[in-house]
PDB file of N, CA and C in Angstrom:
ATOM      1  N   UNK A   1     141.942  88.772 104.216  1.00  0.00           N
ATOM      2  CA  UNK A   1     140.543  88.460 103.999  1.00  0.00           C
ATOM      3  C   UNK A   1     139.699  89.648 104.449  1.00  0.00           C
ATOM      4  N   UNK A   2     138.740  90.021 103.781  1.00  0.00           N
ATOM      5  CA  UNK A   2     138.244  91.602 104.106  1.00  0.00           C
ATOM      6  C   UNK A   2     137.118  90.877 105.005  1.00  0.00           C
ATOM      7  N   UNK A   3     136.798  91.439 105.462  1.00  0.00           N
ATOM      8  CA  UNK A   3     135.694  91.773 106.927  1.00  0.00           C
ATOM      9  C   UNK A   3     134.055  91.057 106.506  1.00  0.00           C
ATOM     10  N   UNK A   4     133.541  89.954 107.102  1.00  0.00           N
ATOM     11  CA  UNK A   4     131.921  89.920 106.651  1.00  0.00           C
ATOM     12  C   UNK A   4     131.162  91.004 106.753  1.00  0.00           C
ATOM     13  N   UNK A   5     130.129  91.059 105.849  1.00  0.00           N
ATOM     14  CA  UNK A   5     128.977  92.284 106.321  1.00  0.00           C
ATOM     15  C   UNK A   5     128.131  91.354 106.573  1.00  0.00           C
ATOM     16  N   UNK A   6     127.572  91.430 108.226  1.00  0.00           N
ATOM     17  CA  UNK A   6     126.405  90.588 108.384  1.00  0.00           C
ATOM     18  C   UNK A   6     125.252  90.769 107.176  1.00  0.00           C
ATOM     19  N   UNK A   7     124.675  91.635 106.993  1.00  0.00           N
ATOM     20  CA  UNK A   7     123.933  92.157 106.068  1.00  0.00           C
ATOM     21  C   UNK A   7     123.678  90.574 105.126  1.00  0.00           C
ATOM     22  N   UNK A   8     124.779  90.452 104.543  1.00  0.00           N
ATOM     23  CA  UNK A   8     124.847  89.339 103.358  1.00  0.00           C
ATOM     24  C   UNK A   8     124.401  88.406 103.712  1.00  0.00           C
ATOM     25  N   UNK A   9     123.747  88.202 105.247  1.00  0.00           N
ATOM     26  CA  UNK A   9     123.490  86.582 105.593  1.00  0.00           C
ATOM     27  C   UNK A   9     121.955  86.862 106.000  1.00  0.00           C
ATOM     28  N   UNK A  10     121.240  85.761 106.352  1.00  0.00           N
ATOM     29  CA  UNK A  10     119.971  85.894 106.101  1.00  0.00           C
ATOM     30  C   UNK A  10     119.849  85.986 108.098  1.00  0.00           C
ATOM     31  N   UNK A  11     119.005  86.794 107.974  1.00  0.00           N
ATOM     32  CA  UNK A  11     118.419  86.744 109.536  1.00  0.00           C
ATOM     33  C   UNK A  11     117.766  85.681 109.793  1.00  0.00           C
ATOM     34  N   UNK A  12     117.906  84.835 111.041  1.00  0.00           N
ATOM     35  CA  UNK A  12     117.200  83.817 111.220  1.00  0.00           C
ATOM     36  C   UNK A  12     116.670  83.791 112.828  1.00  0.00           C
ATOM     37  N   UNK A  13     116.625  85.074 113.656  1.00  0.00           N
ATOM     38  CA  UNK A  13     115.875  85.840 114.537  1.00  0.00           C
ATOM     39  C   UNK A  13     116.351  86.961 114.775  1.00  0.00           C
ATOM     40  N   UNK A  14     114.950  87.315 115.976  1.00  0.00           N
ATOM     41  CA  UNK A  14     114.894  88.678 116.270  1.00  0.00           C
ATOM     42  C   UNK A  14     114.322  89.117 117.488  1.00  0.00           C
ATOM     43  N   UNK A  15     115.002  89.374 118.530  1.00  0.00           N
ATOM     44  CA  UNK A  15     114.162  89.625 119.483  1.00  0.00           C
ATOM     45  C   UNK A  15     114.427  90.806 120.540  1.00  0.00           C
ATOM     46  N   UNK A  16     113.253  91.486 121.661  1.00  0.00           N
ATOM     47  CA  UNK A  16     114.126  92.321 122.315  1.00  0.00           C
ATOM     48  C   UNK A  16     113.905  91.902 123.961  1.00  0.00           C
ATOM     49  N   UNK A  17     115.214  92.318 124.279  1.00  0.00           N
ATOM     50  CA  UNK A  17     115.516  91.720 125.828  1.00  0.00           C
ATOM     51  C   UNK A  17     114.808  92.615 127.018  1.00  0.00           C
ATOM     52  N   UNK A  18     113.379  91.681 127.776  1.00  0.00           N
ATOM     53  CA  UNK A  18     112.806  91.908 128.140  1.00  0.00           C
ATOM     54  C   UNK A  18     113.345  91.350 129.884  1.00  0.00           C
ATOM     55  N   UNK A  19     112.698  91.928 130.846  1.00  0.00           N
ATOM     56  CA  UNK A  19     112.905  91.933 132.288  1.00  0.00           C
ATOM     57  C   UNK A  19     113.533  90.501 132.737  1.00  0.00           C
ATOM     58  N   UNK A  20     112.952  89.650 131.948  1.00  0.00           N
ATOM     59  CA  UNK A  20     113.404  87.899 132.378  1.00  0.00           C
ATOM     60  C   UNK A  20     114.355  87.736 132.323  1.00  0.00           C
ATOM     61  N   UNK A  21     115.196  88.289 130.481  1.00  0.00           N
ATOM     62  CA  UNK A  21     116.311  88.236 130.783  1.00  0.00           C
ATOM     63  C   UNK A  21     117.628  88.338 130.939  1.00  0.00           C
ATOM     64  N   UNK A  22     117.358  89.590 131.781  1.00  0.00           N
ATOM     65  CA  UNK A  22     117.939  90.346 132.564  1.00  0.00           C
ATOM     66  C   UNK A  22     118.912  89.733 133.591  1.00  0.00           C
ATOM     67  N   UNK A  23     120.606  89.685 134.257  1.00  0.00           N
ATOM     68  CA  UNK A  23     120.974  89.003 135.318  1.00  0.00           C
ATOM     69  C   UNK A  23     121.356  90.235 136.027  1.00  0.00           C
ATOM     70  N   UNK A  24     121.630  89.992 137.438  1.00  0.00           N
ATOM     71  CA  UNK A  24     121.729  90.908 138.979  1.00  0.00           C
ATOM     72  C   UNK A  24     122.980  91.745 138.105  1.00  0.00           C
ATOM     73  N   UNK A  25     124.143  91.948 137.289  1.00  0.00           N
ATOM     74  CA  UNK A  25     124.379  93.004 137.174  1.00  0.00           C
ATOM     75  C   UNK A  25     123.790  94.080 135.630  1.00  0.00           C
ATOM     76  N   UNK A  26     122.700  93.719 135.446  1.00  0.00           N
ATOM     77  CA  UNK A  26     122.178  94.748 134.550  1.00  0.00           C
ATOM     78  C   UNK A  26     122.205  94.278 133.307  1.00  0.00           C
ATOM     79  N   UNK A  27     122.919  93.381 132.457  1.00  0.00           N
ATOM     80  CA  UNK A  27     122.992  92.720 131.367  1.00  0.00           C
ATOM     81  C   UNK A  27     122.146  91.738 130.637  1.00  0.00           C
ATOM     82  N   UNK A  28     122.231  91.339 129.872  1.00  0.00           N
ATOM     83  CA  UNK A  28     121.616  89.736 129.594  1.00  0.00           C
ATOM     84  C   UNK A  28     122.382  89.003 130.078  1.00  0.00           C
ATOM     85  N   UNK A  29     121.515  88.224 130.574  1.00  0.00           N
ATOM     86  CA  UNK A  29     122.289  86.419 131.142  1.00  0.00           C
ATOM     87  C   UNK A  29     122.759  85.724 130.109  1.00  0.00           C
ATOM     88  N   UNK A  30     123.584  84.932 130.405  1.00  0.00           N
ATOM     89  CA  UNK A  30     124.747  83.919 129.155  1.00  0.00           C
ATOM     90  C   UNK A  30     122.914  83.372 128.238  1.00  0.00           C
ATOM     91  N   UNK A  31     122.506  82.665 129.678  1.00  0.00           N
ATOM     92  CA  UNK A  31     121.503  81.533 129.173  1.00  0.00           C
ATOM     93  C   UNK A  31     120.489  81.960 128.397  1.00  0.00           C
ATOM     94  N   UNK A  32     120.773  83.413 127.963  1.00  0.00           N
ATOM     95  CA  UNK A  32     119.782  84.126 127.270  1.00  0.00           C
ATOM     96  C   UNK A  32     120.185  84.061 125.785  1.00  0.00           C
ATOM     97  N   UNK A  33     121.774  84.269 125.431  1.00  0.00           N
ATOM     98  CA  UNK A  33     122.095  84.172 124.438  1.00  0.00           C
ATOM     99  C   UNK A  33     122.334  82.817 124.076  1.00  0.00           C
ATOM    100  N   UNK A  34     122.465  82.148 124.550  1.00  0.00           N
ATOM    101  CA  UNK A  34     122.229  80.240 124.116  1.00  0.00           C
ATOM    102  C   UNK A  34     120.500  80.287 123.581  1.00  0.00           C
ATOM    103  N   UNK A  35     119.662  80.415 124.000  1.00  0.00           N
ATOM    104  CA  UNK A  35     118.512  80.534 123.886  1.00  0.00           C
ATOM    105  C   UNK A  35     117.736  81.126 122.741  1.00  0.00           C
ATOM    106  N   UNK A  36     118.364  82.709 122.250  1.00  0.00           N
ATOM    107  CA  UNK A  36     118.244  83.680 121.132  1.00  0.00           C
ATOM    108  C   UNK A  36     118.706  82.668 120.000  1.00  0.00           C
ATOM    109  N   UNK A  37     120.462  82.231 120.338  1.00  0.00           N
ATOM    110  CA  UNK A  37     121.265  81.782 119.112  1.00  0.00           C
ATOM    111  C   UNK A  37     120.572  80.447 118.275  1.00  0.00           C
ATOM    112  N   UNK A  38     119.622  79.850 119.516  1.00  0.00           N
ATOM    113  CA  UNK A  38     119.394  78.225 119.317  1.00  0.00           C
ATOM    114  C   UNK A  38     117.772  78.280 118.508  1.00  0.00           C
ATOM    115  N   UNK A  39     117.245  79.290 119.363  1.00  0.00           N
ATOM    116  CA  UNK A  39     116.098  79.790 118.316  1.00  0.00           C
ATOM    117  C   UNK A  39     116.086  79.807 116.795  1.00  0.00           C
ATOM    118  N   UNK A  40     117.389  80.841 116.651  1.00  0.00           N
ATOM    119  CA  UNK A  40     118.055  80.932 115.179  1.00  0.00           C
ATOM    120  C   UNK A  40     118.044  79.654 114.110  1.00  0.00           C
ATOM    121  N   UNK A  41     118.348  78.416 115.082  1.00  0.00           N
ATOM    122  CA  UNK A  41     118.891  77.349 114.510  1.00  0.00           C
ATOM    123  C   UNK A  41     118.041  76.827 113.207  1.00  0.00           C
ATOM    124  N   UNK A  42     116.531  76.722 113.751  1.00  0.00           N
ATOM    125  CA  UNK A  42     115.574  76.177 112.952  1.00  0.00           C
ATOM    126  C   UNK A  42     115.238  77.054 111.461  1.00  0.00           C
ATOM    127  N   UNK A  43     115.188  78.203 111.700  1.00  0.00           N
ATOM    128  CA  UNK A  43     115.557  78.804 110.215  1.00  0.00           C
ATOM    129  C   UNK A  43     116.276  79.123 109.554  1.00  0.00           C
ATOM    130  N   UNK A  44     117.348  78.409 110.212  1.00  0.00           N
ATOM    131  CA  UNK A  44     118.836  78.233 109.132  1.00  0.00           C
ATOM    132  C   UNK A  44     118.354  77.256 108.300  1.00  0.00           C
ATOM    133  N   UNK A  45     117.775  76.271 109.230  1.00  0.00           N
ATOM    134  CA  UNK A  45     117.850  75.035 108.721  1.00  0.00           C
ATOM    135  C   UNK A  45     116.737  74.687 107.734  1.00  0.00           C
ATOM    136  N   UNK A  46     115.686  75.211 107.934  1.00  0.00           N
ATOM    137  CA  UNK A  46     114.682  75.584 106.888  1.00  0.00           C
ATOM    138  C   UNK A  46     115.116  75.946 105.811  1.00  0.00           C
ATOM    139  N   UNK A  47     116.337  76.992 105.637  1.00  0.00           N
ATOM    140  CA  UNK A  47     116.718  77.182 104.181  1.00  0.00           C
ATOM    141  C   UNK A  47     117.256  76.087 103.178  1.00  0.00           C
ATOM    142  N   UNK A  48     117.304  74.921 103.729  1.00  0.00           N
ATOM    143  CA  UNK A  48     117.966  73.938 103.197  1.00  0.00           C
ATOM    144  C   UNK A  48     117.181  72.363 103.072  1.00  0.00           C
ATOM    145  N   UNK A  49     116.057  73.022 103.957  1.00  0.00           N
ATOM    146  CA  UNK A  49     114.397  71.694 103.777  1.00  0.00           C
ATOM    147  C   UNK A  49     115.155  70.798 104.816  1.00  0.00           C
ATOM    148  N   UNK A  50     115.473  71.156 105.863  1.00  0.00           N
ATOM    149  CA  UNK A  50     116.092  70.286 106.811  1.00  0.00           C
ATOM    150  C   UNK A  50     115.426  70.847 108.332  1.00  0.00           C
ATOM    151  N   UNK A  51     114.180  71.941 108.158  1.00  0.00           N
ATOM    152  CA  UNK A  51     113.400  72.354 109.395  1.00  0.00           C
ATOM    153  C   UNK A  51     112.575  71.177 109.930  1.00  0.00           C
ATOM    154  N   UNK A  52     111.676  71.861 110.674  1.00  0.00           N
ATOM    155  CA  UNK A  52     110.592  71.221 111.141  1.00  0.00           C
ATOM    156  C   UNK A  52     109.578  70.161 110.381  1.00  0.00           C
ATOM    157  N   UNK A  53     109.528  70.191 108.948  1.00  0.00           N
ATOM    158  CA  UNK A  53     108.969  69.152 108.363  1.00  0.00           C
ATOM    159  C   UNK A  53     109.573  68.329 108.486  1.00  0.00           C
ATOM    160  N   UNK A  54     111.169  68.646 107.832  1.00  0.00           N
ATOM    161  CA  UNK A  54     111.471  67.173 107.464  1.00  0.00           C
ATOM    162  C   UNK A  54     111.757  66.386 109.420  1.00  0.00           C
ATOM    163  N   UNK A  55     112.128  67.191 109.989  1.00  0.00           N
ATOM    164  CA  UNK A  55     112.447  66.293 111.489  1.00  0.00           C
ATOM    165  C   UNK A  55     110.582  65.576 111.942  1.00  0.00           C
ATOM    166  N   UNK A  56     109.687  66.263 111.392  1.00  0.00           N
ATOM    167  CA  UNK A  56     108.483  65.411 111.880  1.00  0.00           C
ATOM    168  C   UNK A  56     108.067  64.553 110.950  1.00  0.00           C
ATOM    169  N   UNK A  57     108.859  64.433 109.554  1.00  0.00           N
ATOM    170  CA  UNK A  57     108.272  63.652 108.448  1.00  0.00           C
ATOM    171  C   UNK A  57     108.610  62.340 108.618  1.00  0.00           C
ATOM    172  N   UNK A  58     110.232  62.723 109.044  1.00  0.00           N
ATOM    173  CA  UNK A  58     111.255  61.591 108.240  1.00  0.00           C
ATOM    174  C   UNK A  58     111.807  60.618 109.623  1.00  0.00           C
ATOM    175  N   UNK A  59     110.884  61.205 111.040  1.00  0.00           N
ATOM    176  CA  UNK A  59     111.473  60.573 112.118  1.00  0.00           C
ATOM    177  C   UNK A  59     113.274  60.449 112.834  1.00  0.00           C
ATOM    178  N   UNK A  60     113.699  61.149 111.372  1.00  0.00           N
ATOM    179  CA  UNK A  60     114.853  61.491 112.270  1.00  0.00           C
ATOM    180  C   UNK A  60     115.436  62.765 113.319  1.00  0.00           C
ATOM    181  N   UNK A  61     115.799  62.951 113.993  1.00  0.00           N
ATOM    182  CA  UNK A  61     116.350  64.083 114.761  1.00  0.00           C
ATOM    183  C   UNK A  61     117.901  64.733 114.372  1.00  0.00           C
ATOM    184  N   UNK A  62     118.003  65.601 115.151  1.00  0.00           N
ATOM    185  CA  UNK A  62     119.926  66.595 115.135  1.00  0.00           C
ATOM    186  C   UNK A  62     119.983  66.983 116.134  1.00  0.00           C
ATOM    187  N   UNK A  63     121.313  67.062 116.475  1.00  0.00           N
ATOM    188  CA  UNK A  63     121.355  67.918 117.997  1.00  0.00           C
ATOM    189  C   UNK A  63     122.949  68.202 118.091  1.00  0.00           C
ATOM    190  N   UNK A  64     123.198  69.286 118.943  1.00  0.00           N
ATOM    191  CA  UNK A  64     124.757  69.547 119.065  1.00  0.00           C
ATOM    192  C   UNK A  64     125.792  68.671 119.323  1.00  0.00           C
ATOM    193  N   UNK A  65     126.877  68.375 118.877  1.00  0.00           N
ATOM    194  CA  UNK A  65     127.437  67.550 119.311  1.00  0.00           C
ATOM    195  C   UNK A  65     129.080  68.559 120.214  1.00  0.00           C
ATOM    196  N   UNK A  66     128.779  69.773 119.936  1.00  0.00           N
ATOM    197  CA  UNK A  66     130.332  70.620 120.210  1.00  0.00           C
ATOM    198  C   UNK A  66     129.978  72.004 119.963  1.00  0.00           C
ATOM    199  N   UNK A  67     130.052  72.829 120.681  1.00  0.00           N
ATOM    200  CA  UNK A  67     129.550  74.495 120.635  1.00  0.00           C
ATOM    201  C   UNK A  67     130.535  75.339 121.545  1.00  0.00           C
ATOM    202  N   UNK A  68     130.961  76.383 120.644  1.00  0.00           N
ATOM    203  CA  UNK A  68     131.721  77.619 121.356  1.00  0.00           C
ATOM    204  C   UNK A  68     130.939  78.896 121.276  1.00  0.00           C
ATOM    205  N   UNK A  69     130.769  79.526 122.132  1.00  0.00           N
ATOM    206  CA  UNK A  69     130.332  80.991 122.260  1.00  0.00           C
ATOM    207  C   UNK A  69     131.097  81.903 123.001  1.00  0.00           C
ATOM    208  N   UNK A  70     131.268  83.312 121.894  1.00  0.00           N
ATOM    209  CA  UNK A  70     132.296  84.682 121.973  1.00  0.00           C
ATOM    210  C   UNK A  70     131.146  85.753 123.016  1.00  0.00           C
ATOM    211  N   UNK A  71     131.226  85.999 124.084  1.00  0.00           N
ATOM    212  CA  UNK A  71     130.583  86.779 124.103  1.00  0.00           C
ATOM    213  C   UNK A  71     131.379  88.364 124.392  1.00  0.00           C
ATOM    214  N   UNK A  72     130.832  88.990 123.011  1.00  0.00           N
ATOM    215  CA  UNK A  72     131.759  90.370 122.617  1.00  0.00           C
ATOM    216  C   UNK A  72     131.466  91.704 123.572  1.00  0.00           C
ATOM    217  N   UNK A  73     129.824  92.071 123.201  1.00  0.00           N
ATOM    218  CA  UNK A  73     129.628  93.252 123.776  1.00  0.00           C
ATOM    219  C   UNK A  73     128.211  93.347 124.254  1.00  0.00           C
ATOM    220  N   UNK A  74     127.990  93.603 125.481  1.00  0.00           N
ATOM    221  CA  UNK A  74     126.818  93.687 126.610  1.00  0.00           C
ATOM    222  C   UNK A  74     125.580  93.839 125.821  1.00  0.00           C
ATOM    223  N   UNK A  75     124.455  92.937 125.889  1.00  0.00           N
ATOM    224  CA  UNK A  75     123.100  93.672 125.720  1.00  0.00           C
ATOM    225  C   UNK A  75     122.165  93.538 126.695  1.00  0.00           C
ATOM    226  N   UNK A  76     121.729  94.869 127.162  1.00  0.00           N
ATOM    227  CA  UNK A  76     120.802  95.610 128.367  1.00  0.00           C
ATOM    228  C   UNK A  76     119.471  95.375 127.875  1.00  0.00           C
ATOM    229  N   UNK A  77     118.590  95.507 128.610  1.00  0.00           N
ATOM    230  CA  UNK A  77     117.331  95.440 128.639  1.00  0.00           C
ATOM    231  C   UNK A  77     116.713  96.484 127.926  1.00  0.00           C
ATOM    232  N   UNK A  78     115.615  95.950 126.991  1.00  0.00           N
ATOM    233  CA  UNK A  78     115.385  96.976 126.418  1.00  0.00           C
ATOM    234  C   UNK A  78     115.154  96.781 124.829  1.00  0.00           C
ATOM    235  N   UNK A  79     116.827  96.427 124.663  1.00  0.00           N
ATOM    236  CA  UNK A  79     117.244  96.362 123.421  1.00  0.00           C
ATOM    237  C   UNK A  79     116.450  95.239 122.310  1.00  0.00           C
ATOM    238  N   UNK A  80     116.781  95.333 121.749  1.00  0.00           N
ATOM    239  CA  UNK A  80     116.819  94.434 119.973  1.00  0.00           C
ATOM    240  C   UNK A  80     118.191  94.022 119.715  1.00  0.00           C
ATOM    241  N   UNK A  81     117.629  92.899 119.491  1.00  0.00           N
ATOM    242  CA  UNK A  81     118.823  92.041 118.574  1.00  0.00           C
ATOM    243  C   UNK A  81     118.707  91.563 117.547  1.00  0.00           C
ATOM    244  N   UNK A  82     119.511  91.381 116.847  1.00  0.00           N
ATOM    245  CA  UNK A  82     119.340  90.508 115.437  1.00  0.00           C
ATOM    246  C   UNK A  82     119.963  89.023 115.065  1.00  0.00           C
ATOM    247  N   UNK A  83     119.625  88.103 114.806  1.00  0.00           N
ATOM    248  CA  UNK A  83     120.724  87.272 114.810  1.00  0.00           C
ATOM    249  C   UNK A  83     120.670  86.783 113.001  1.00  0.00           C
ATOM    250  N   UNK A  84     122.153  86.601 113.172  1.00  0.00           N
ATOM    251  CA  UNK A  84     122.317  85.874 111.510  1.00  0.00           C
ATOM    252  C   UNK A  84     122.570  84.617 111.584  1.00  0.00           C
ATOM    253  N   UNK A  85     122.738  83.798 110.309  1.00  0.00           N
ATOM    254  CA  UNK A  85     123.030  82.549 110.636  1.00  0.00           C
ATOM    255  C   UNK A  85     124.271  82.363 109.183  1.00  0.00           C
ATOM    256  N   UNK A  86     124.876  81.673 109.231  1.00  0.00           N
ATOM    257  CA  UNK A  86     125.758  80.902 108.159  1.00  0.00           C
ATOM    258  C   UNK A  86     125.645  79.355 108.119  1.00  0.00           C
ATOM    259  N   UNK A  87     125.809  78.735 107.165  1.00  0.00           N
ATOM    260  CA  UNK A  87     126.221  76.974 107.179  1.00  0.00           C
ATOM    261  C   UNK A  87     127.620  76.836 106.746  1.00  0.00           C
ATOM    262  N   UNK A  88     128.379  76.715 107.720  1.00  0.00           N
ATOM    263  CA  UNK A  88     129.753  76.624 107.676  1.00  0.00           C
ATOM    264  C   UNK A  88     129.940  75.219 106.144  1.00  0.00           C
ATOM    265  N   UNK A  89     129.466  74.335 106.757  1.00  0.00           N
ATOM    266  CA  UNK A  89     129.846  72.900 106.131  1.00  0.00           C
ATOM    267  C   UNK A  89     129.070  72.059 106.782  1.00  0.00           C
ATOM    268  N   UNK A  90     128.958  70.841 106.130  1.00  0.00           N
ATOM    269  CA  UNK A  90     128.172  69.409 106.383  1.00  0.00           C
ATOM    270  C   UNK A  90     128.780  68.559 105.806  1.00  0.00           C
ATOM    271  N   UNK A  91     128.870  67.255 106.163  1.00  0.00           N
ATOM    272  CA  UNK A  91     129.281  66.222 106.126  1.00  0.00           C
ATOM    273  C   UNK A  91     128.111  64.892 105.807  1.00  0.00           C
ATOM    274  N   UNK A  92     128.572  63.691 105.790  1.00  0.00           N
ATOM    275  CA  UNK A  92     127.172  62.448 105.850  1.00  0.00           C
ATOM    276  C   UNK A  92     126.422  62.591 106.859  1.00  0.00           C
ATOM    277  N   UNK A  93     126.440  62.756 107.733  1.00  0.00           N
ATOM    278  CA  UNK A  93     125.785  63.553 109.469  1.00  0.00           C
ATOM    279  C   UNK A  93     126.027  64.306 110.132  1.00  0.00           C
ATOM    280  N   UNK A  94     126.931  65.139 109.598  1.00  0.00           N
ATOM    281  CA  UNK A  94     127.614  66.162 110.620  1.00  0.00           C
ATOM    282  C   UNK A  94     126.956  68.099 109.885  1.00  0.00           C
ATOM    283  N   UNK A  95     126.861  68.775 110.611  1.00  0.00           N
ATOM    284  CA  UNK A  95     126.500  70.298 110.400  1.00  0.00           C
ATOM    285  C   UNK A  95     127.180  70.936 110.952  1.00  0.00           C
ATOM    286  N   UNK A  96     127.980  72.041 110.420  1.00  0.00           N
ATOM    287  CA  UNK A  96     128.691  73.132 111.168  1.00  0.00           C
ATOM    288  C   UNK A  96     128.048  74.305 110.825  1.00  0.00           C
ATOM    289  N   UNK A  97     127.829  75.131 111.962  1.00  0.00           N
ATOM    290  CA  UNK A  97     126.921  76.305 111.208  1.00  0.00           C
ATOM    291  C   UNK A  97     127.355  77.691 112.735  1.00  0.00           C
ATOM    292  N   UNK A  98     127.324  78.620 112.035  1.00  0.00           N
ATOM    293  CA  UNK A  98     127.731  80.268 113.654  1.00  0.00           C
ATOM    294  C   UNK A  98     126.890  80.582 113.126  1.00  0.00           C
ATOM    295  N   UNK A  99     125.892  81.130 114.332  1.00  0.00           N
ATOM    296  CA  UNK A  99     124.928  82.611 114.642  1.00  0.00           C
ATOM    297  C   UNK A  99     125.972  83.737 114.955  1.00  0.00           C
ATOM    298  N   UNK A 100     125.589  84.990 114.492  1.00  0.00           N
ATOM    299  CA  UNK A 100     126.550  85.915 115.084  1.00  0.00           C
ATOM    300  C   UNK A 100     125.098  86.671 115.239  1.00  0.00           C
ATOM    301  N   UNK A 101     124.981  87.349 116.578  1.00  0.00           N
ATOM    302  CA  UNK A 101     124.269  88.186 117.524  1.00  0.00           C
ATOM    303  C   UNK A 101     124.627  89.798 117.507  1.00  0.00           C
ATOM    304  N   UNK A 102     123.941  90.529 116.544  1.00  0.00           N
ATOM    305  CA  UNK A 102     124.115  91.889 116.485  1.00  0.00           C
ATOM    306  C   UNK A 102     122.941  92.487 117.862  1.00  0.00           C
ATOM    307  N   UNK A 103     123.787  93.806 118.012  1.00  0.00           N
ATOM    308  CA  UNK A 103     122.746  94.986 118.770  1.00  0.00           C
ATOM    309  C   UNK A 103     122.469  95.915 117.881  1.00  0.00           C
ATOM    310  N   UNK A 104     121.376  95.885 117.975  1.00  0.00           N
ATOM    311  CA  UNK A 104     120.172  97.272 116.558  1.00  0.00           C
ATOM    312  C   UNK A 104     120.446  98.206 116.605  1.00  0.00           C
ATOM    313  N   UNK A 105     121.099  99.026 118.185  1.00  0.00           N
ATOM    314  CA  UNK A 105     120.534 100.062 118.311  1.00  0.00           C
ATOM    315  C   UNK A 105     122.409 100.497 117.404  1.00  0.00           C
ATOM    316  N   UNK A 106     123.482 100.054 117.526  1.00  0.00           N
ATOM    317  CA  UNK A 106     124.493 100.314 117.195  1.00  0.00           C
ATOM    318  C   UNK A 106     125.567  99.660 115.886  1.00  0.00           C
ATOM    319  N   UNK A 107     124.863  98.440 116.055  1.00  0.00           N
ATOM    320  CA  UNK A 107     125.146  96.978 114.772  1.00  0.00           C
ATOM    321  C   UNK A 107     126.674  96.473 115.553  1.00  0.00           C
ATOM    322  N   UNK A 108     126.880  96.761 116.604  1.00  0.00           N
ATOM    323  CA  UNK A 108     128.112  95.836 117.711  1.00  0.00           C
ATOM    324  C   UNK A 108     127.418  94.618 117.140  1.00  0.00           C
ATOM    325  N   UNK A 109     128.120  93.644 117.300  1.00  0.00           N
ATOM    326  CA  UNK A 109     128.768  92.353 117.538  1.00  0.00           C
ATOM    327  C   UNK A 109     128.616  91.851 118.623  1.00  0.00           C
ATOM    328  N   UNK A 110     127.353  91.306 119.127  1.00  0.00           N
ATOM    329  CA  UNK A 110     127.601  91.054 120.919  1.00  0.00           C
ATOM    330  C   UNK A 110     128.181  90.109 120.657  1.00  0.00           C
ATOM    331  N   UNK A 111     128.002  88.209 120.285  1.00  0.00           N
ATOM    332  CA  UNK A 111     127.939  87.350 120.744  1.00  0.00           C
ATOM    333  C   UNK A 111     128.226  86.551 119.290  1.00  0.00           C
ATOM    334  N   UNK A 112     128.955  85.240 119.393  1.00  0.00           N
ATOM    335  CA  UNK A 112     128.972  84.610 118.290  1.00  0.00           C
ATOM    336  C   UNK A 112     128.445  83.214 119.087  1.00  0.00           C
ATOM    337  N   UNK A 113     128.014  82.257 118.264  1.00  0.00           N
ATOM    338  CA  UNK A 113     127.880  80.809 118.493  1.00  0.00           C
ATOM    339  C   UNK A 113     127.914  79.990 117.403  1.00  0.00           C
ATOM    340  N   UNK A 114     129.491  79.133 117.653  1.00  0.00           N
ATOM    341  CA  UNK A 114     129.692  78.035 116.190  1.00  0.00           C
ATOM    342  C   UNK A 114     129.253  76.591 116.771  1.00  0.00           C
ATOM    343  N   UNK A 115     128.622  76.240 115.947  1.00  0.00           N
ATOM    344  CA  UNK A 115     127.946  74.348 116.671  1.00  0.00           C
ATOM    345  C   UNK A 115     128.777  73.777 115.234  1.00  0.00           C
ATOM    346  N   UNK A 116     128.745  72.635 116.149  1.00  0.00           N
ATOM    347  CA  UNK A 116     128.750  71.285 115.197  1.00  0.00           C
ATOM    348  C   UNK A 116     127.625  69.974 115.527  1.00  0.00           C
ATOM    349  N   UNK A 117     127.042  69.727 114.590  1.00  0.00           N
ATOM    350  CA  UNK A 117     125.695  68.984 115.251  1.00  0.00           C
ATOM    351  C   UNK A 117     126.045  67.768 114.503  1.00  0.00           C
ATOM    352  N   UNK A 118     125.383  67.034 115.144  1.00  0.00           N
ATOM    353  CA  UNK A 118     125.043  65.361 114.071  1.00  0.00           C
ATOM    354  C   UNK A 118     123.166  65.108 113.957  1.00  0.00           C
ATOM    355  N   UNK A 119     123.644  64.911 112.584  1.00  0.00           N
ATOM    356  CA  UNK A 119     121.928  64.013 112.347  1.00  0.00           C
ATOM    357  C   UNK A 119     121.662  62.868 112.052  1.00  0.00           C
TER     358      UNK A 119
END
């Protein structure tokens, strides 16, 4: 199977890692990349009319039900990130979907995060 090019997937944030969050040895904190990846979430989900309207229209909610995160390669303060998103698969209530977490300054691979949610 040849290699993804993030490229092909739609960005669904972007941000750069500022003093907050930062942990005591010089890096980003875990709870930073849970935070970036989960950001991501809502404009995945927008591509599919499953954002913020429909959760305030239709009174129903989603939320994780099972999540793994890779964390590959360090991002320092300073930096930019990019995050992508994919929709693995869905089910009658179920969503599977990975953020994968690039660094700008090099296009590394920091961080992946695959959920499985229910709605």
């Amino acid at each position: 199977m040849p290699a993804m090019n993030l490229n092909d997937l739609p960005i669904t944030y972007r941000a750069q890692v500022e003093e907050k969050h930062i942990d005591l040895m010089g890096h980003m904190n875990v709870m930073y990349y849970t935070h970036f990846m989960e950001r991501a979430t809502l404009p995945l989900y927008e591509l599919f009319n499953f954002g913020l309207d429909y959760h305030t229209n239709s009174g129903f909610g989603s939320f994780v039900l099972e999540e793994h995160t890779r964390y590959l390669n360090e991002v320092r303060l300073g930096e930019r990130i990019t995050v992508f998103s994919r929709l693995l698969g869905r089910g009658g209530k179920t969503l599977h979907d990975i953020n994968f977490m690039q660094r700008d300054r090099d296009g590394a691979l920091a961080a992946t995060m695959e959920k499985i949610g229910i709605h």
